[in-house]
Every structure is written in C-alpha cells, then in structure tokens.
PDB file of N, CA and C in Angstrom:
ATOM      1  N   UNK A   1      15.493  -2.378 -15.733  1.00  0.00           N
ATOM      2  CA  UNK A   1      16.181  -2.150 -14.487  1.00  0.00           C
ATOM      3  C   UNK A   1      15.346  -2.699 -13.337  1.00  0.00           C
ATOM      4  N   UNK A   2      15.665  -3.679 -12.787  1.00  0.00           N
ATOM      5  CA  UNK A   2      15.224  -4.095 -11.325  1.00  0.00           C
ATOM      6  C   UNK A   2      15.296  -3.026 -10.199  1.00  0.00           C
ATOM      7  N   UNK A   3      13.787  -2.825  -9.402  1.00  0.00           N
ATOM      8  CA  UNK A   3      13.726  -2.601  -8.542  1.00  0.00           C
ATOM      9  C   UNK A   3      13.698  -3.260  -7.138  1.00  0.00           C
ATOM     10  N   UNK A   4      13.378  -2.364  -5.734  1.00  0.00           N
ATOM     11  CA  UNK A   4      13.229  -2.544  -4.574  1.00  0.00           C
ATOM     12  C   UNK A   4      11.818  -2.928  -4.026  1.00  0.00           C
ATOM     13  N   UNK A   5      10.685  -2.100  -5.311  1.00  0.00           N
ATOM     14  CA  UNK A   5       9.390  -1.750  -4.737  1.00  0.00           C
ATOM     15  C   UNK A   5       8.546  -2.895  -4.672  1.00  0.00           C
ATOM     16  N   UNK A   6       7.794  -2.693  -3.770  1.00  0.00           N
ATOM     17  CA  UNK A   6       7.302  -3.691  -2.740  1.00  0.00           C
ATOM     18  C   UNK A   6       5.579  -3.265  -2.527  1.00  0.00           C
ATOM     19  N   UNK A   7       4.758  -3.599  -2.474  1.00  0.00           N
ATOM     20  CA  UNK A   7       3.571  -3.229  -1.828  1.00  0.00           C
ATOM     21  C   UNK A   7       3.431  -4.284  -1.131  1.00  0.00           C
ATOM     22  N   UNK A   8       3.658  -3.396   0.510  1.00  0.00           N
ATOM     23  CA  UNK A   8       2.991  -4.286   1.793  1.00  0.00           C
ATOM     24  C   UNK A   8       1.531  -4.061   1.999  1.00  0.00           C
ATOM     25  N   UNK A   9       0.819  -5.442   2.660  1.00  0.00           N
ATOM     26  CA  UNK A   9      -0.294  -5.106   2.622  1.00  0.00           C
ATOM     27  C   UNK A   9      -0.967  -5.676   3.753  1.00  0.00           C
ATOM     28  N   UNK A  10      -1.400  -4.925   4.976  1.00  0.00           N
ATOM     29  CA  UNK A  10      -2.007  -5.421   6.202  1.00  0.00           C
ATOM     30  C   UNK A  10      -3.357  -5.060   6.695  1.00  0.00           C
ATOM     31  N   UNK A  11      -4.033  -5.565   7.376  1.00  0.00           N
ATOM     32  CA  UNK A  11      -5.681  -5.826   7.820  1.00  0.00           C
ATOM     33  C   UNK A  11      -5.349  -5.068   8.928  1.00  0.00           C
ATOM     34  N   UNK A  12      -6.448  -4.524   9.257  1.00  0.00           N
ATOM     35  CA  UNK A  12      -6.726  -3.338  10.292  1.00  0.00           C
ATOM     36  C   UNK A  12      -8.233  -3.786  10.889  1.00  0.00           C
ATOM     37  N   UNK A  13      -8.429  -3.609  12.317  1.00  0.00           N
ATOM     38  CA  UNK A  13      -9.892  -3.829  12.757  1.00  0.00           C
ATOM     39  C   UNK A  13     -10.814  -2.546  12.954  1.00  0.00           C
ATOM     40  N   UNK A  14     -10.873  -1.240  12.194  1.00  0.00           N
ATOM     41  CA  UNK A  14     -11.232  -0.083  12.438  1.00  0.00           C
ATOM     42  C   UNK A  14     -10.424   1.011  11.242  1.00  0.00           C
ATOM     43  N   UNK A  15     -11.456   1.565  10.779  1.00  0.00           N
ATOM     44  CA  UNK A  15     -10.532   2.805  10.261  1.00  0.00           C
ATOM     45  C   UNK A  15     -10.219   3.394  11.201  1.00  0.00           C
ATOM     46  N   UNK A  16     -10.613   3.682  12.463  1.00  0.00           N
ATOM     47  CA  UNK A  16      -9.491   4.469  13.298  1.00  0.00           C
ATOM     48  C   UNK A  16      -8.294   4.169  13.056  1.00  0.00           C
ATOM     49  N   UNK A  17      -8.221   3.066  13.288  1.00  0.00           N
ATOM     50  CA  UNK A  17      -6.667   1.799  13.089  1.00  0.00           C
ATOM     51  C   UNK A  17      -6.014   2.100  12.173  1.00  0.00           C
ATOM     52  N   UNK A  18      -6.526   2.053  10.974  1.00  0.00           N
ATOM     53  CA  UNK A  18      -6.088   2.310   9.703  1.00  0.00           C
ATOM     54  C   UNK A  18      -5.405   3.921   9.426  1.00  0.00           C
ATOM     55  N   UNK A  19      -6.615   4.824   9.623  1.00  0.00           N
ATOM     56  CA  UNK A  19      -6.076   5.686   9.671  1.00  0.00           C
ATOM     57  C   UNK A  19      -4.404   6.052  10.631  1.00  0.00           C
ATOM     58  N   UNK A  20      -4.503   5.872  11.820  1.00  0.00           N
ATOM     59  CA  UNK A  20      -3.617   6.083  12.205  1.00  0.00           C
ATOM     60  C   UNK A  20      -1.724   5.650  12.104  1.00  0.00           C
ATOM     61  N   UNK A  21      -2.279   3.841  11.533  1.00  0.00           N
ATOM     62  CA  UNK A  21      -1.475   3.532  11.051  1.00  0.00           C
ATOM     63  C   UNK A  21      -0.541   4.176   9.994  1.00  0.00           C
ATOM     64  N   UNK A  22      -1.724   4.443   8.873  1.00  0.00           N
ATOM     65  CA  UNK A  22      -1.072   5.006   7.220  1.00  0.00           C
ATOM     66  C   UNK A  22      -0.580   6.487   7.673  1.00  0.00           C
ATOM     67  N   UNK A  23      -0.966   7.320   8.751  1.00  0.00           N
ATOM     68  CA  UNK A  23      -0.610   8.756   8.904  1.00  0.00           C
ATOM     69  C   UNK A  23       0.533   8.756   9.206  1.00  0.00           C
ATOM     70  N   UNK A  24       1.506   7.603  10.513  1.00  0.00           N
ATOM     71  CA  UNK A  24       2.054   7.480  11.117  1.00  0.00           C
ATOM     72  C   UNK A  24       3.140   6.664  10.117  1.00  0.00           C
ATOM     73  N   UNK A  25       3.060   5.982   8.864  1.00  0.00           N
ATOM     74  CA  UNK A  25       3.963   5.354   8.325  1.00  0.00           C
ATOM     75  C   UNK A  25       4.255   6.584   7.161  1.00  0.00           C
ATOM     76  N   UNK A  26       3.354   7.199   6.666  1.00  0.00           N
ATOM     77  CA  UNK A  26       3.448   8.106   5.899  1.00  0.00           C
ATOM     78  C   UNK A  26       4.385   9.256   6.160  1.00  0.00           C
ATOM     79  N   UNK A  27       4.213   9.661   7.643  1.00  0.00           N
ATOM     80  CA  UNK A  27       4.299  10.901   7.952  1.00  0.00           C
ATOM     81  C   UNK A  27       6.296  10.933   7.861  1.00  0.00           C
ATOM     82  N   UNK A  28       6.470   8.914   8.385  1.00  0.00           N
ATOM     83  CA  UNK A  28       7.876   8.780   8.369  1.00  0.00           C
ATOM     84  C   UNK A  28       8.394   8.566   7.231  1.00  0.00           C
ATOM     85  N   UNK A  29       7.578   8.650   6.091  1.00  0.00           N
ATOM     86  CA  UNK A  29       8.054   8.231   4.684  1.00  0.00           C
ATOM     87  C   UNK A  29       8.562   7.141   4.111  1.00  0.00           C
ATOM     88  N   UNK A  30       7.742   6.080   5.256  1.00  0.00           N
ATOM     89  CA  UNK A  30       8.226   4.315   4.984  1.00  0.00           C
ATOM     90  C   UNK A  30       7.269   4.483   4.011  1.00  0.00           C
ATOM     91  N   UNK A  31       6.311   4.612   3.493  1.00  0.00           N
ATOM     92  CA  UNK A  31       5.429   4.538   2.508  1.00  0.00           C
ATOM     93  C   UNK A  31       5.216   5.338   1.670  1.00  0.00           C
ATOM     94  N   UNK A  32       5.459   5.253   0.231  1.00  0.00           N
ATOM     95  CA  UNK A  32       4.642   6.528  -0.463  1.00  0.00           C
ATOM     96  C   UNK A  32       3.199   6.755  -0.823  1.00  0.00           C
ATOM     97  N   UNK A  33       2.059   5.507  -0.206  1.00  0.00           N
ATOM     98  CA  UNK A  33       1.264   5.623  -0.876  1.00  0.00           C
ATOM     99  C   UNK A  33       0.267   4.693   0.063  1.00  0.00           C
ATOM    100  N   UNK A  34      -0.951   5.063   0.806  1.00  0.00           N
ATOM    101  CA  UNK A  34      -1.590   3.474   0.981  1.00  0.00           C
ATOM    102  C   UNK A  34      -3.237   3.683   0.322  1.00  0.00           C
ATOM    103  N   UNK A  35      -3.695   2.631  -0.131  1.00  0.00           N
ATOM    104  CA  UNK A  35      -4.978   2.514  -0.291  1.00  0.00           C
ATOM    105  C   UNK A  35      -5.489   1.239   0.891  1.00  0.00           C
ATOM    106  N   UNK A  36      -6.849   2.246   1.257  1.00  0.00           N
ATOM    107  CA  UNK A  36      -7.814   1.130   2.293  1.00  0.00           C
ATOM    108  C   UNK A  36      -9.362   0.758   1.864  1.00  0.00           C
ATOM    109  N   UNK A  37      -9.358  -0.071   2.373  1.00  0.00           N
ATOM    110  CA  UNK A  37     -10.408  -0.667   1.332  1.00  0.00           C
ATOM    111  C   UNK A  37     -11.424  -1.718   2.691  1.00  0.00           C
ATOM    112  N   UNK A  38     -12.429  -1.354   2.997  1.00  0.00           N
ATOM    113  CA  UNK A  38     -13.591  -2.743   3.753  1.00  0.00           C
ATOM    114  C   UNK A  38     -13.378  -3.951   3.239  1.00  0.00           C
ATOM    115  N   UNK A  39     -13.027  -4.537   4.365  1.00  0.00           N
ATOM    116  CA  UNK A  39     -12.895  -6.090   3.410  1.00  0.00           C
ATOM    117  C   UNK A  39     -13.958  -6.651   4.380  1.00  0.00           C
ATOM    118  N   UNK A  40     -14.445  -8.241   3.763  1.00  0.00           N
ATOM    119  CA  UNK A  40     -14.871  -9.090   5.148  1.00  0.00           C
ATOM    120  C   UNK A  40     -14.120 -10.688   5.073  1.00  0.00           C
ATOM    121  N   UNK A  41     -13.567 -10.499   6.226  1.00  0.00           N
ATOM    122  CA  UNK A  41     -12.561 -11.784   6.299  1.00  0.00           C
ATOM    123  C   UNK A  41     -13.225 -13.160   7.018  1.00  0.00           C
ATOM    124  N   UNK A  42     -12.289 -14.041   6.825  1.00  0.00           N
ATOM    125  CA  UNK A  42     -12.760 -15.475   7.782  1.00  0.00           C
ATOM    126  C   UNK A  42     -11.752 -15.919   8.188  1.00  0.00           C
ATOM    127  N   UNK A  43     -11.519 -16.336   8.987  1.00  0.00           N
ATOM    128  CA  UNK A  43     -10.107 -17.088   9.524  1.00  0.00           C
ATOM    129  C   UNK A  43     -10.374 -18.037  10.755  1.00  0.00           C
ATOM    130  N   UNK A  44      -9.119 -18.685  10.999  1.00  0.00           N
ATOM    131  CA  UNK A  44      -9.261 -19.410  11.818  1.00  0.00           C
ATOM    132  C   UNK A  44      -8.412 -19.025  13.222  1.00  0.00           C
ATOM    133  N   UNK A  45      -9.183 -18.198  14.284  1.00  0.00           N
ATOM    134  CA  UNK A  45      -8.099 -18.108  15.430  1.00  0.00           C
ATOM    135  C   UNK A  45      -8.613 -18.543  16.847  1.00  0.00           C
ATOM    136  N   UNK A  46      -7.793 -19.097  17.830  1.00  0.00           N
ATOM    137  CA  UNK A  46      -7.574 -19.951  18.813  1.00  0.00           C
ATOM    138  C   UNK A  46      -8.886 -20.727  18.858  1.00  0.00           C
ATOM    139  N   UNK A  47      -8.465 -21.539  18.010  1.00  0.00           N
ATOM    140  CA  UNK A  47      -9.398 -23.028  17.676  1.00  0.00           C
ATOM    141  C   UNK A  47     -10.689 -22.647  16.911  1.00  0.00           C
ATOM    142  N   UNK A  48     -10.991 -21.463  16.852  1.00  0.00           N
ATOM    143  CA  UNK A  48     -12.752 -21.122  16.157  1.00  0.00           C
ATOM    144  C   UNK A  48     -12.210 -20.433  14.892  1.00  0.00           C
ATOM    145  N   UNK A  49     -13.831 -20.695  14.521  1.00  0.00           N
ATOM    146  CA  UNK A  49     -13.779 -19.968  13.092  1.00  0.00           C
ATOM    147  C   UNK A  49     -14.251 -18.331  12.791  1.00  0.00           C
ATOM    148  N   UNK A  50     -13.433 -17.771  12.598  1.00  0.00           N
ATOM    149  CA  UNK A  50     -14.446 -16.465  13.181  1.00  0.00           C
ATOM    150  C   UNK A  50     -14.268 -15.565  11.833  1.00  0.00           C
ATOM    151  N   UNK A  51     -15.551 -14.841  12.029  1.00  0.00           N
ATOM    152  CA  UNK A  51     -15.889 -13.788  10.988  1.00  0.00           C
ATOM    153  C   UNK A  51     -15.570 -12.242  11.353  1.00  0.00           C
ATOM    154  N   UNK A  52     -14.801 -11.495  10.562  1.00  0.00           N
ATOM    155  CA  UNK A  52     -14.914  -9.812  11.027  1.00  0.00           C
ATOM    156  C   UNK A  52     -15.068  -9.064   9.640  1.00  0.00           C
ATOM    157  N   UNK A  53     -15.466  -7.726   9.708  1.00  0.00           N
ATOM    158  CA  UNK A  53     -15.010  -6.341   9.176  1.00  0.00           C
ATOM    159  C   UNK A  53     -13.896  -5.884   9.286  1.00  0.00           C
ATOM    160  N   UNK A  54     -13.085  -6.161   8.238  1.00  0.00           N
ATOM    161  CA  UNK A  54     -11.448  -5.581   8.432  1.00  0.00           C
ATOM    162  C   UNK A  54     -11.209  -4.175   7.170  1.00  0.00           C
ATOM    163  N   UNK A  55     -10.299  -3.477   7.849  1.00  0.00           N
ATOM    164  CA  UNK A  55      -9.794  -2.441   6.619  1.00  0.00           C
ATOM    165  C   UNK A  55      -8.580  -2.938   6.300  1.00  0.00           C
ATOM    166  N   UNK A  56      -8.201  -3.222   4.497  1.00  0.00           N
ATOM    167  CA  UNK A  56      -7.213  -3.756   4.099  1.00  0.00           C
ATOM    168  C   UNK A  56      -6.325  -2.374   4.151  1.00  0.00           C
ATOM    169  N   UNK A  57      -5.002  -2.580   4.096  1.00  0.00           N
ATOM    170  CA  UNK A  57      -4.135  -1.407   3.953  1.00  0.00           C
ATOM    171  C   UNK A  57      -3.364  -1.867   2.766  1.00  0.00           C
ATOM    172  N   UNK A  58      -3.257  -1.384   1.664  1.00  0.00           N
ATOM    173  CA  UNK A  58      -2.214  -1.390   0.346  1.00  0.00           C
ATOM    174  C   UNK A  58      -1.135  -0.658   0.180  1.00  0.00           C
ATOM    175  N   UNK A  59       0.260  -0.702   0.536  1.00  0.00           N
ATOM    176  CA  UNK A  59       1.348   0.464   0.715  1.00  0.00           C
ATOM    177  C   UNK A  59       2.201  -0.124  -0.194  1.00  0.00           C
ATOM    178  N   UNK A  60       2.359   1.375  -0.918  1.00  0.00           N
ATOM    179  CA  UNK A  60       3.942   1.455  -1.916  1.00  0.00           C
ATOM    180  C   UNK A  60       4.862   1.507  -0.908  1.00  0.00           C
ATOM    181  N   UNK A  61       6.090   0.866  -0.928  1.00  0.00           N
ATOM    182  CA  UNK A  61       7.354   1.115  -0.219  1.00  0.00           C
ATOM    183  C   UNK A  61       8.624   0.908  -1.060  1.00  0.00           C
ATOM    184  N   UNK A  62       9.506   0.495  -0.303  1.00  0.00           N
ATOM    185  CA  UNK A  62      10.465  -0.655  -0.397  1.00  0.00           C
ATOM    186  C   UNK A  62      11.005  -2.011   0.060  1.00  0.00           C
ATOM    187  N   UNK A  63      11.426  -2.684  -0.302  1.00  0.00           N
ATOM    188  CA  UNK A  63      11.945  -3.619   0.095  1.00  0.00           C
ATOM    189  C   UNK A  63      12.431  -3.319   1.543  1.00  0.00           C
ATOM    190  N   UNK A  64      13.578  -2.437   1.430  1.00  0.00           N
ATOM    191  CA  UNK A  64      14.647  -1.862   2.983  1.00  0.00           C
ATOM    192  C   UNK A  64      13.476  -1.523   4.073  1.00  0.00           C
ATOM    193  N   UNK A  65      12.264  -1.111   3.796  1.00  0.00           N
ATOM    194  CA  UNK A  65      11.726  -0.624   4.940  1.00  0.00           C
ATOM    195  C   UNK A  65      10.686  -1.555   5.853  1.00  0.00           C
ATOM    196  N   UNK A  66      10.525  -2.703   4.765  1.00  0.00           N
ATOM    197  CA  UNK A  66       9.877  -3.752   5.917  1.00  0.00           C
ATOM    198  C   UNK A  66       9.616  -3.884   7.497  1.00  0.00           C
ATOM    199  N   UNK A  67      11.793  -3.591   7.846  1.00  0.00           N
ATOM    200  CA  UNK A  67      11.690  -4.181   9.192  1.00  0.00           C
ATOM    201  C   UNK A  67      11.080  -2.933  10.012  1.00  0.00           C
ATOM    202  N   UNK A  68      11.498  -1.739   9.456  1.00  0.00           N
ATOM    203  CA  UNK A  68      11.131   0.037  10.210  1.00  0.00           C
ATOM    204  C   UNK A  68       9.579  -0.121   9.931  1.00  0.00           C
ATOM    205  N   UNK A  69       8.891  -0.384   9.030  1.00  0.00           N
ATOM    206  CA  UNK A  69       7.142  -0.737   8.825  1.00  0.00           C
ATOM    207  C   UNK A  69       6.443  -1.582   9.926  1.00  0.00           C
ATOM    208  N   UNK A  70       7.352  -2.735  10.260  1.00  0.00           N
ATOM    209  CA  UNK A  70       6.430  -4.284  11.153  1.00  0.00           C
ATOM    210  C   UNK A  70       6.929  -3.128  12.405  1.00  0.00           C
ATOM    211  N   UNK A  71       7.875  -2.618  12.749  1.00  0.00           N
ATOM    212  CA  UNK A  71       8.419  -1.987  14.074  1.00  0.00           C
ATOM    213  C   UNK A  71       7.022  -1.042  14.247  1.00  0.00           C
ATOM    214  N   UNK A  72       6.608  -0.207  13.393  1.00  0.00           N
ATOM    215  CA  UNK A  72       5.705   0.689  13.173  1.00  0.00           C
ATOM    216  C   UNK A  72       4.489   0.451  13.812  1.00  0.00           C
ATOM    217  N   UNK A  73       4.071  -0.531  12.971  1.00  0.00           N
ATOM    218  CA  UNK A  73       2.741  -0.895  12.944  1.00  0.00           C
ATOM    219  C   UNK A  73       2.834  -1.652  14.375  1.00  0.00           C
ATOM    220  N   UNK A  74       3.524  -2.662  15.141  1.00  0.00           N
ATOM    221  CA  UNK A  74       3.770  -3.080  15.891  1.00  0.00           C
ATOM    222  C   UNK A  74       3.042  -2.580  17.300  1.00  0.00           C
ATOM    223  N   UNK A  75       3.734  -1.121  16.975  1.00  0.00           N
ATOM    224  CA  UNK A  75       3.435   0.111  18.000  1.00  0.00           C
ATOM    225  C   UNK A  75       2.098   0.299  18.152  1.00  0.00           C
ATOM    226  N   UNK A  76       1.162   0.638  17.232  1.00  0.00           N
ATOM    227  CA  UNK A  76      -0.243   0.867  16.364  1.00  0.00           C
ATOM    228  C   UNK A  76      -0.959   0.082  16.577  1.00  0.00           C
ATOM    229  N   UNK A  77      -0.619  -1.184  16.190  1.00  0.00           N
ATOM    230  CA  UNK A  77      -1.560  -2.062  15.986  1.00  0.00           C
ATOM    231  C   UNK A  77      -2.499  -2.787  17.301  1.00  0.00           C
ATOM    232  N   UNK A  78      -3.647  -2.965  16.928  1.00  0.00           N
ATOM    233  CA  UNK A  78      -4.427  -3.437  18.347  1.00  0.00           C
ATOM    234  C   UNK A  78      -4.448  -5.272  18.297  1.00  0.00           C
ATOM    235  N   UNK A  79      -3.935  -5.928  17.557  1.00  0.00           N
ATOM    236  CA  UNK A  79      -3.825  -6.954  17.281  1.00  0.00           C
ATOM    237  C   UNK A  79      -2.829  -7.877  18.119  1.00  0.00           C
ATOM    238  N   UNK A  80      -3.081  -8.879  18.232  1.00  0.00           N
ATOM    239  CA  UNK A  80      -1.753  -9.777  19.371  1.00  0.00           C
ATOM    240  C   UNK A  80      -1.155 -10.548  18.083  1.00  0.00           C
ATOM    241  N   UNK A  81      -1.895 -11.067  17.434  1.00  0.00           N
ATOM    242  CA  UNK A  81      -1.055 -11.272  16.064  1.00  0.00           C
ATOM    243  C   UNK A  81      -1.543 -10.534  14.363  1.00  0.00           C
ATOM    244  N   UNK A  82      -0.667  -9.510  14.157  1.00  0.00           N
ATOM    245  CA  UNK A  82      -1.028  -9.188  12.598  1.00  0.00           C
ATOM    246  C   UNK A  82      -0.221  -9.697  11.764  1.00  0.00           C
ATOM    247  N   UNK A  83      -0.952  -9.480  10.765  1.00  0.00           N
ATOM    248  CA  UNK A  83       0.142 -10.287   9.388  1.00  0.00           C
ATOM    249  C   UNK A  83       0.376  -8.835   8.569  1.00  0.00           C
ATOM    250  N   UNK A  84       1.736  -8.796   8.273  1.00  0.00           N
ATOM    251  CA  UNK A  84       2.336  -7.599   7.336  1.00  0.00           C
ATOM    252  C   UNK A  84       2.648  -8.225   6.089  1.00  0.00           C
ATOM    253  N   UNK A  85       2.129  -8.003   4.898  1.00  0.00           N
ATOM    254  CA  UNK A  85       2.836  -9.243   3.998  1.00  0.00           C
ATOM    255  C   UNK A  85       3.767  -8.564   3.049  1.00  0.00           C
ATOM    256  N   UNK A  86       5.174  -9.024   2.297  1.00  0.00           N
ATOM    257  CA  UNK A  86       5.560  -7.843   1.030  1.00  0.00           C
ATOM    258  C   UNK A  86       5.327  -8.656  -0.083  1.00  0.00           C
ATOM    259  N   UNK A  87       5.035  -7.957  -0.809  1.00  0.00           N
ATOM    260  CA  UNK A  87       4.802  -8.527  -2.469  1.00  0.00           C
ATOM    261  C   UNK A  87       5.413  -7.630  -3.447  1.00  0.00           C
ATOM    262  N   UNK A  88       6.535  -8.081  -3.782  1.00  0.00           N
ATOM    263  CA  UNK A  88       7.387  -7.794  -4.685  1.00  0.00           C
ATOM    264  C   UNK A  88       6.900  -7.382  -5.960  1.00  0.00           C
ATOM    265  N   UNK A  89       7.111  -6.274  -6.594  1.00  0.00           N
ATOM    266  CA  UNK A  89       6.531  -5.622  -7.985  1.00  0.00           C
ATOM    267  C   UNK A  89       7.459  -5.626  -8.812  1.00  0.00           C
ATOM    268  N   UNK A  90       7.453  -6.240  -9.798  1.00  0.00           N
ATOM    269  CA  UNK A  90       8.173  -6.858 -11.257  1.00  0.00           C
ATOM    270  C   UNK A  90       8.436  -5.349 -11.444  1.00  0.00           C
ATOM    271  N   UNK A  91       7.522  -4.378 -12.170  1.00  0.00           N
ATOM    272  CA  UNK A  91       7.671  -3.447 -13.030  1.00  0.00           C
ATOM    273  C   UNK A  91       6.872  -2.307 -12.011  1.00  0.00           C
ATOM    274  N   UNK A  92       7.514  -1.391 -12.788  1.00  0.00           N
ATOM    275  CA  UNK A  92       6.665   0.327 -12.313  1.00  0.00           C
ATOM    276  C   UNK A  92       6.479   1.277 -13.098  1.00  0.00           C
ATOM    277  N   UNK A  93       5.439   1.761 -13.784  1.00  0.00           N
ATOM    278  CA  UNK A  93       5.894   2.613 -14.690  1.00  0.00           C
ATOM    279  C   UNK A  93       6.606   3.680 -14.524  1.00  0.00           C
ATOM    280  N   UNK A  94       7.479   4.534 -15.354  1.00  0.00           N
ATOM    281  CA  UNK A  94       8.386   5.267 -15.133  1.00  0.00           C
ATOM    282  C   UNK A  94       7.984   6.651 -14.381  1.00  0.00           C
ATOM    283  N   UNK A  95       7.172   7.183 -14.089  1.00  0.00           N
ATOM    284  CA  UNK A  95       6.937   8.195 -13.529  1.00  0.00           C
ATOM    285  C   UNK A  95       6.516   7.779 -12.177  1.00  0.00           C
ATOM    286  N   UNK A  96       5.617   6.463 -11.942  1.00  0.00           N
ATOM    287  CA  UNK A  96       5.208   5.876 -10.549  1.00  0.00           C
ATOM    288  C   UNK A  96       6.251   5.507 -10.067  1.00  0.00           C
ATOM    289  N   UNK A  97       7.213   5.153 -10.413  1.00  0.00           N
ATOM    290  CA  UNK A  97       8.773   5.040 -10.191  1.00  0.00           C
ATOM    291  C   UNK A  97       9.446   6.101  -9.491  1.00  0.00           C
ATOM    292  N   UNK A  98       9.124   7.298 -10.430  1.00  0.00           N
ATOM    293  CA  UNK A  98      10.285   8.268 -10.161  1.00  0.00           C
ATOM    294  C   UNK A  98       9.640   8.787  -9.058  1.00  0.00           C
ATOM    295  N   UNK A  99       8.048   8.809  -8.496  1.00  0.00           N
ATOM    296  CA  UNK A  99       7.303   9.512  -7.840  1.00  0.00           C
ATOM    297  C   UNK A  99       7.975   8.689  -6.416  1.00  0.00           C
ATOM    298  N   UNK A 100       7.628   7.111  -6.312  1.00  0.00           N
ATOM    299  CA  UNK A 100       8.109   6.701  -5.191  1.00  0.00           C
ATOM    300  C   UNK A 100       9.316   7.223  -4.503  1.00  0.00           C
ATOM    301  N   UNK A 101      10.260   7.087  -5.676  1.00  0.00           N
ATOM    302  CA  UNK A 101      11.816   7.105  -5.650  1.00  0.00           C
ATOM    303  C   UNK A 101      12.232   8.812  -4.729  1.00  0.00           C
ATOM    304  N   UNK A 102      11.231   9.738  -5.052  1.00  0.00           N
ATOM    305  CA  UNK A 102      11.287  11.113  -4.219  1.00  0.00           C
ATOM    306  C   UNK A 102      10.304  11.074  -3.128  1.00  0.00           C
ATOM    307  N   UNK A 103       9.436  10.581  -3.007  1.00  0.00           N
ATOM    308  CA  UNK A 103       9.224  10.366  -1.245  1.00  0.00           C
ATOM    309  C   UNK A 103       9.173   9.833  -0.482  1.00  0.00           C
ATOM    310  N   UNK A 104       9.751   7.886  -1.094  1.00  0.00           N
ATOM    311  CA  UNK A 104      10.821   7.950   0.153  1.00  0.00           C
ATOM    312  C   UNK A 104      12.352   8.011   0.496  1.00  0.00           C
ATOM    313  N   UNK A 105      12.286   8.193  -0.440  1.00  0.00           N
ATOM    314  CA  UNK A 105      14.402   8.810  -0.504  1.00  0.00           C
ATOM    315  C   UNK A 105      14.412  10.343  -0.139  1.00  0.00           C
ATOM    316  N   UNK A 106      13.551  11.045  -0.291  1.00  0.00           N
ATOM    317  CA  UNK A 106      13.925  12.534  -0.276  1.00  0.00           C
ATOM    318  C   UNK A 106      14.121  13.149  -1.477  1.00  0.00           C
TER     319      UNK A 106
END
C-alpha cells in the first residue's frame, strides 16, 4: 500500500531555532516526529563561500502538510533564505505507520 509519508528536512542556525521550530510544528501536529542533529555546512551565499554550525531538523510528516510546514517555519525561521526539502519514503514499517497515521490525523 502506498503512502503520503514524507520526511522533511531543514537547517537551523541555533538550537534555540530548532527547538522552537520542532515545538511549534509538533505542538500543531504537522509532524510526528523530528530528530536534530549538529551538522557543519559549506555553501555558497551572496558571492562567498562561507562556513557555519547548523542544527539539521529530520521530520516525519506528510506529503499534505508541506505547504502548512514552509508557512510555519517561515514564521520561525531567522533565515532570509531556508531550504525545506521533502523526501518521499517508499516503505514504513507497520506500526511506524500506524504511529504516524494517529498523530497526525488524530
């Protein structure tokens, strides 16, 4: 049986950030789940190359809640540009399934 589930996954400049983010997506039940994790990134923004300390965010969702998630984080976020990404999950096992399926449906 094909699912919806999705793990979005976005960079944060602070666990403050983080935290507040995952409390605030959680609390609305766009997410059932996030893991955060220290990352150290490199990228390229307005013309330089620059180095930071980022907190990754890992969230169970759905598919449907993308646009209510970027609206979210939008709010939250201290960033002028973040990246929200979804990555589509083939399979779930049946109980991580049924677990999603009751908090964020109800």
């Amino acid at each position: 049986m094909e699912n919806s589930f999705v793990e979005l996954v976005l960079t944060c400049g602070s666990w403050q950030e983080a935290q507040r983010i995952a409390d605030a997506l959680l609390e609305q039940r766009l997410v059932a789940c996030v893991e955060m994790m220290d990352i150290a990134s490199k990228f390229h923004w307005q013309d330089h190359l620059e180095e930071s300390k980022e907190i990754k965010l890992i969230m169970k969702s759905i598919a449907d809640n993308f646009k209510k998630v970027e609206t979210e984080v939008a709010k939250l976020h201290s960033y002028d540009t973040f990246v929200l990404q979804s990555i589509p999950l083939q399979q779930t096992s049946a109980e991580a399934t049924k677990w999603m399926e009751e908090i964020i449906h109800g």
